[in-house]
Protein backbone atom coordinates (compact mmCIF):
# COMPACT_ATOMS: atom_id res chain seq x y z
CA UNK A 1 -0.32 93.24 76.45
CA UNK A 2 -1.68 91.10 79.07
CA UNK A 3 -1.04 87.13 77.86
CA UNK A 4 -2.45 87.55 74.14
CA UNK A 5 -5.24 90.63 74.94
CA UNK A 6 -4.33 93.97 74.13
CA UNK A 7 -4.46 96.12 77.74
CA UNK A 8 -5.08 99.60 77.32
CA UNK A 9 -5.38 102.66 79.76
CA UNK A 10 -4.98 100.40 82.53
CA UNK A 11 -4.07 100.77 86.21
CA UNK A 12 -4.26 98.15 89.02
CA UNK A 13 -5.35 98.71 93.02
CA UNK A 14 -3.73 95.76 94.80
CA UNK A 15 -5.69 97.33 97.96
CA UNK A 16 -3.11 99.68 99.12
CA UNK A 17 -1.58 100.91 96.02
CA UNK A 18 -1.90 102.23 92.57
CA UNK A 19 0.41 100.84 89.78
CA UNK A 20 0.07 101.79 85.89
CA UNK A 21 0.22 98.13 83.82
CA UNK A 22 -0.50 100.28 80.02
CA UNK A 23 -0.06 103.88 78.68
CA UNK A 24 -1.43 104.22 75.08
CA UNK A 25 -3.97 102.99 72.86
CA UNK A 26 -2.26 102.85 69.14
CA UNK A 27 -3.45 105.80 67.38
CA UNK A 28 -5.18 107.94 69.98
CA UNK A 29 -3.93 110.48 72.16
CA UNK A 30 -1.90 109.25 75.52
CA UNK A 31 -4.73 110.22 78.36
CA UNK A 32 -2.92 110.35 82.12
CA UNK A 33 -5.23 109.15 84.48
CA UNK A 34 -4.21 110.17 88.21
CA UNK A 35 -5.58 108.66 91.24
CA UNK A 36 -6.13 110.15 94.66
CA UNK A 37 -6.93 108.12 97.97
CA UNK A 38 -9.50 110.48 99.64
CA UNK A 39 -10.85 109.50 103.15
CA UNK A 40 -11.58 105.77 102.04
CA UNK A 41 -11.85 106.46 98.18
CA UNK A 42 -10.29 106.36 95.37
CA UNK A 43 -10.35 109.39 92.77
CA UNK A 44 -9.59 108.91 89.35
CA UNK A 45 -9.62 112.24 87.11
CA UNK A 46 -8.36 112.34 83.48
CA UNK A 47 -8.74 115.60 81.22
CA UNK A 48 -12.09 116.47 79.45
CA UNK A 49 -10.01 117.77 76.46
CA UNK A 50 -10.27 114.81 73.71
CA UNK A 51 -11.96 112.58 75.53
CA UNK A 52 -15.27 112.55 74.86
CA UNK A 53 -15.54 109.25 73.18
CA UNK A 54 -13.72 107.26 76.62
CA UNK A 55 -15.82 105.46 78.82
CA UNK A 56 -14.40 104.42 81.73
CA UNK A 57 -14.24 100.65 82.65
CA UNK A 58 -13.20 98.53 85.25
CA UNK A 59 -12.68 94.83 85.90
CA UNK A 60 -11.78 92.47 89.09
CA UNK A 61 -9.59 90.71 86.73
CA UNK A 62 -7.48 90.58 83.83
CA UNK A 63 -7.66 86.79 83.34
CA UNK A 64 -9.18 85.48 79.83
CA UNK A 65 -11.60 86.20 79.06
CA UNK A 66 -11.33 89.93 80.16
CA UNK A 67 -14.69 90.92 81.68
CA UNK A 68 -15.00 95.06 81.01
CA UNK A 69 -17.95 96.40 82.57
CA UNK A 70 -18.67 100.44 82.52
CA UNK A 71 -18.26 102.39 85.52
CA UNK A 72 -21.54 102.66 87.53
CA UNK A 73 -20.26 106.09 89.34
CA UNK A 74 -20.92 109.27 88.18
CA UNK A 75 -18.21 111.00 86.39
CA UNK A 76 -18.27 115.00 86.66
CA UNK A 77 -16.87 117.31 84.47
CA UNK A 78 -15.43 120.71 85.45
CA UNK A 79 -14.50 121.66 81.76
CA UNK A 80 -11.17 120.88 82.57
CA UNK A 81 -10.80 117.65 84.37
CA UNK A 82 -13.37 114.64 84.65
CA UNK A 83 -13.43 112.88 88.23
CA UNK A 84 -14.95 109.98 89.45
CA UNK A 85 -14.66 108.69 93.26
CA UNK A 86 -15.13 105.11 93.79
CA UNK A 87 -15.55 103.33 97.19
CA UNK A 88 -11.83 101.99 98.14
CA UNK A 89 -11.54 97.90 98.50
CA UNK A 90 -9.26 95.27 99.65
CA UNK A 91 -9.86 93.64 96.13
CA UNK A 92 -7.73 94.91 93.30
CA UNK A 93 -9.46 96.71 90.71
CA UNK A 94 -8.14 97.37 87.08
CA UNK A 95 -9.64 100.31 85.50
CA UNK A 96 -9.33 101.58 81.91
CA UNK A 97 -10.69 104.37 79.41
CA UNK A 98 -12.00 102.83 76.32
């Protein structure tokens, strides 16, 4: 819960740092999302198994209203694990699968 809006899947980059702020949506499977910082990027990968449905978002804020746009980067899928790399900031970034 962030304030009154439900927060789910989410993890915050402060610009250095990854920190988890949710783990579980009520009623669907808990989905670990890791993140790697690769040579100026930021990985995310979460497993393909039951995940299908998840689209991953990201916001600059969580502030009310919450403004969740889809990821613009590709997402690739070994059969095992789905990445995505995403250009590391100085801003924080909150992302979450939905």
């Amino acid at each position: 819960m962030v304030g009154d809006v439900v927060a789910n899947y989410i993890a915050k980059w402060d610009g250095t740092n990854w920190s988890p702020l949710a783990k579980e949506i009520r009623g669907a499977p808990e989905v670990t999302v890791s993140a790697l910082a690769v040579k100026g990027n930021i990985v995310l990968r979460w497993p393909s198994a039951g995940t299908s449905e998840l689209v991953l978002q990201r916001s600059s804020n969580l502030t009310a209203p919450e403004s969740w746009t889809p990821n613009t980067a590709t997402v690739t899928d070994d059969g095992t694990n789905k990445f995505v790399t995403i250009p590391a900031t100085n801003n924080a970034q909150f992302f979450r699968l939905h």
